[in-house]
C-alpha atoms as a PDB file:
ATOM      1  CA  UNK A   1      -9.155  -7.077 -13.349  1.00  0.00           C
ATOM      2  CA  UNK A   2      -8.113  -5.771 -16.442  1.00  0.00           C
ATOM      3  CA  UNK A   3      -4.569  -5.781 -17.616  1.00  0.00           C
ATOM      4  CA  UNK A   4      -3.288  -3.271 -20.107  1.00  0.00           C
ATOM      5  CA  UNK A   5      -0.209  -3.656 -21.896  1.00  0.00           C
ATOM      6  CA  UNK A   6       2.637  -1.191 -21.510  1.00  0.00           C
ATOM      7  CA  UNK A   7       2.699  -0.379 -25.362  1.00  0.00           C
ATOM      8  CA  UNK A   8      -0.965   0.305 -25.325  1.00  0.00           C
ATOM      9  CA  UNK A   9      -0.320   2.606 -22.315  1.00  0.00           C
ATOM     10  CA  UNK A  10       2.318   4.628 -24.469  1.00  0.00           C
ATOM     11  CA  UNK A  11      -0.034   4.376 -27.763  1.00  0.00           C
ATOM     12  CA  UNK A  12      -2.927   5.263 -25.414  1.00  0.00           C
ATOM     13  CA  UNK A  13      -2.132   7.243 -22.369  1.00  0.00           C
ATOM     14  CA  UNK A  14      -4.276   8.054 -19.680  1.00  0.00           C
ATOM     15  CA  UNK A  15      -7.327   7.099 -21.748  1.00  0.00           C
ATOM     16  CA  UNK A  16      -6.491   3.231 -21.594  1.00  0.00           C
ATOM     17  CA  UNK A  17      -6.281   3.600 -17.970  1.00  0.00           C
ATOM     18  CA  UNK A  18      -9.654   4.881 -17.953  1.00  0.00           C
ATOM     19  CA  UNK A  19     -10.926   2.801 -20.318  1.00  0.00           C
ATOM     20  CA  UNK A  20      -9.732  -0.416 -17.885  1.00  0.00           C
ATOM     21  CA  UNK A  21     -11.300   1.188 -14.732  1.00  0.00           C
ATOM     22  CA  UNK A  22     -14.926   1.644 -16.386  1.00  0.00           C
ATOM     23  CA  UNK A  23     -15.943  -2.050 -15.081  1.00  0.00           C
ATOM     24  CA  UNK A  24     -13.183  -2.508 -12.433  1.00  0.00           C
ATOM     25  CA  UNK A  25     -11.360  -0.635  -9.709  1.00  0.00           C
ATOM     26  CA  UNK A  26      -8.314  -1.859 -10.380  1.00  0.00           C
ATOM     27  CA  UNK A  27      -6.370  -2.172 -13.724  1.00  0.00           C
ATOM     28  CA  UNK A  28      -3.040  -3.928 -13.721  1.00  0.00           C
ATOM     29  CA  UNK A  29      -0.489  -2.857 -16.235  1.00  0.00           C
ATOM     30  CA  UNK A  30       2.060  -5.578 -18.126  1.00  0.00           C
ATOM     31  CA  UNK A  31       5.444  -5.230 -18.731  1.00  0.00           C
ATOM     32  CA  UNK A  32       7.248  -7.401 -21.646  1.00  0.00           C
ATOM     33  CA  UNK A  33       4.300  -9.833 -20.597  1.00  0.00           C
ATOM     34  CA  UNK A  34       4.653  -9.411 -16.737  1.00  0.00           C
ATOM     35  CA  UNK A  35       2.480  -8.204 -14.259  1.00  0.00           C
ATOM     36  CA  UNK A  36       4.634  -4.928 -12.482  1.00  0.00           C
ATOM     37  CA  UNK A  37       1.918  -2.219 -11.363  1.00  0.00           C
ATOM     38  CA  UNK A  38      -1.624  -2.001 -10.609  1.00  0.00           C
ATOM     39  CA  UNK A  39      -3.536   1.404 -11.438  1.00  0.00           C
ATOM     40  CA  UNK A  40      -6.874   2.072  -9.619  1.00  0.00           C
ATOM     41  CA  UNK A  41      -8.836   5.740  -8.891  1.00  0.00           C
ATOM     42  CA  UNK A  42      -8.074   7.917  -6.214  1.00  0.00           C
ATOM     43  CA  UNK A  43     -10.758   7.187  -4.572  1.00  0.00           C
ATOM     44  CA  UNK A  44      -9.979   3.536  -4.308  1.00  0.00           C
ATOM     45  CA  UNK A  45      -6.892   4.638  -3.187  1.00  0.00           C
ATOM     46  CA  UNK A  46      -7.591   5.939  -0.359  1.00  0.00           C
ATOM     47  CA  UNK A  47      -9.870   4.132   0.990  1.00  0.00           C
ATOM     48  CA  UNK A  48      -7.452   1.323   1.129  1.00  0.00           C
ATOM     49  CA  UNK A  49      -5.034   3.673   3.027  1.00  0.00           C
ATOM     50  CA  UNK A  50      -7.853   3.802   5.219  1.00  0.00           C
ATOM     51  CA  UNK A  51      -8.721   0.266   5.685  1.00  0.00           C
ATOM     52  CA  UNK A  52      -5.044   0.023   6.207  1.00  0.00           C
ATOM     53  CA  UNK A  53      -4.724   2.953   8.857  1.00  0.00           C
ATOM     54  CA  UNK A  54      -7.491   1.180  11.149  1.00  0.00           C
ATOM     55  CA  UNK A  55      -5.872  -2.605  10.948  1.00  0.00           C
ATOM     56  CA  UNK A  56      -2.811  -0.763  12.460  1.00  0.00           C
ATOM     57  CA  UNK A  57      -4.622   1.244  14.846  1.00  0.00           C
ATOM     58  CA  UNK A  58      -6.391  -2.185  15.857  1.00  0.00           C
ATOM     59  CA  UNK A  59      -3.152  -4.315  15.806  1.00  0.00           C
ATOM     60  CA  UNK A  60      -1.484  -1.329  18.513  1.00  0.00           C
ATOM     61  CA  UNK A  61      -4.598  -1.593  20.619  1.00  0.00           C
ATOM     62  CA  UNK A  62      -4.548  -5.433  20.310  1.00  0.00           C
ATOM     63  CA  UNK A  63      -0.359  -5.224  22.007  1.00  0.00           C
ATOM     64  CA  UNK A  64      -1.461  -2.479  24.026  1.00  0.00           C
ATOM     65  CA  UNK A  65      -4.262  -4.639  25.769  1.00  0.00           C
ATOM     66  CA  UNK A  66      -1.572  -8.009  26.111  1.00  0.00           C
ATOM     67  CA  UNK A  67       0.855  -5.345  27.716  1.00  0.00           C
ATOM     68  CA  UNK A  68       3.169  -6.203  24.652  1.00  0.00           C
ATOM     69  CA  UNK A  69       4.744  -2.612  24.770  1.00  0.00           C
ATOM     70  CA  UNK A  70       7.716  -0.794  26.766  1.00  0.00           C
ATOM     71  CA  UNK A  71       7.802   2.342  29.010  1.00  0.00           C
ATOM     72  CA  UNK A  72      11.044   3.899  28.759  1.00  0.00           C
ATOM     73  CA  UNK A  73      12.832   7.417  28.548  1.00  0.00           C
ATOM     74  CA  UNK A  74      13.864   8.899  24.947  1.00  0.00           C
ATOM     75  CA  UNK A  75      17.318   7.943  25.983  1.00  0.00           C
ATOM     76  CA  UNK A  76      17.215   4.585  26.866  1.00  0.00           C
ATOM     77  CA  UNK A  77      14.705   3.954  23.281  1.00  0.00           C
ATOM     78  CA  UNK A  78      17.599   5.815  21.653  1.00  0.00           C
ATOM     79  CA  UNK A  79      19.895   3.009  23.462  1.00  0.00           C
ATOM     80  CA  UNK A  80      17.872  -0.112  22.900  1.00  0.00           C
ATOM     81  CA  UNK A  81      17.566   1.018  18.766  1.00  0.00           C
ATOM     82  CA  UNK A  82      21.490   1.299  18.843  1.00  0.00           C
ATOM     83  CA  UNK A  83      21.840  -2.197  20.589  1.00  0.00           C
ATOM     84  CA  UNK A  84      19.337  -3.744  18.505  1.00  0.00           C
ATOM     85  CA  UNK A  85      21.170  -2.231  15.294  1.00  0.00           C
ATOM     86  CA  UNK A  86      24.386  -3.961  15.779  1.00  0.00           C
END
């Protein structure tokens, strides 16, 4: 992954973020020398959201099939979020 400094992202603009994501999909920029953000193409993007959406769906159906869920009203879920709150 290449890493692009925050200066060269203000010299540079967009161009050194496309410059980093020619021979990677994800770039990571620096900040006074540490690593704070990571950069990649839309694309990339979203097919992580993706990837992401289906672990969740699996992980519900997962509970779902060990009967790890509860049936109530709106009222008493409104009541066991209050009680869990305090």
């Amino acid at each position: 992954m290449k890493n692009i400094a925050a200066n060269e992202l203000k010299t540079r603009g967009v161009t050194s973020i496309e410059k980093a994501l020619e021979n990677s999909a994800e770039a990571i920029i620096s900040v006074r020398g540490q690593e704070r953000y990571v950069v990649m193409e839309m694309e990339e993007y979203n097919r992580l959201r993706v990837c992401e959406l289906e672990a969740a769906l699996y992980e519900t159906r997962q509970q779902l099939a060990a009967g790890e869920f509860v049936e109530e009203s709106v009222d008493e879920h409104m009541e066991r979020i209050r009680n869990a709150a305090k």
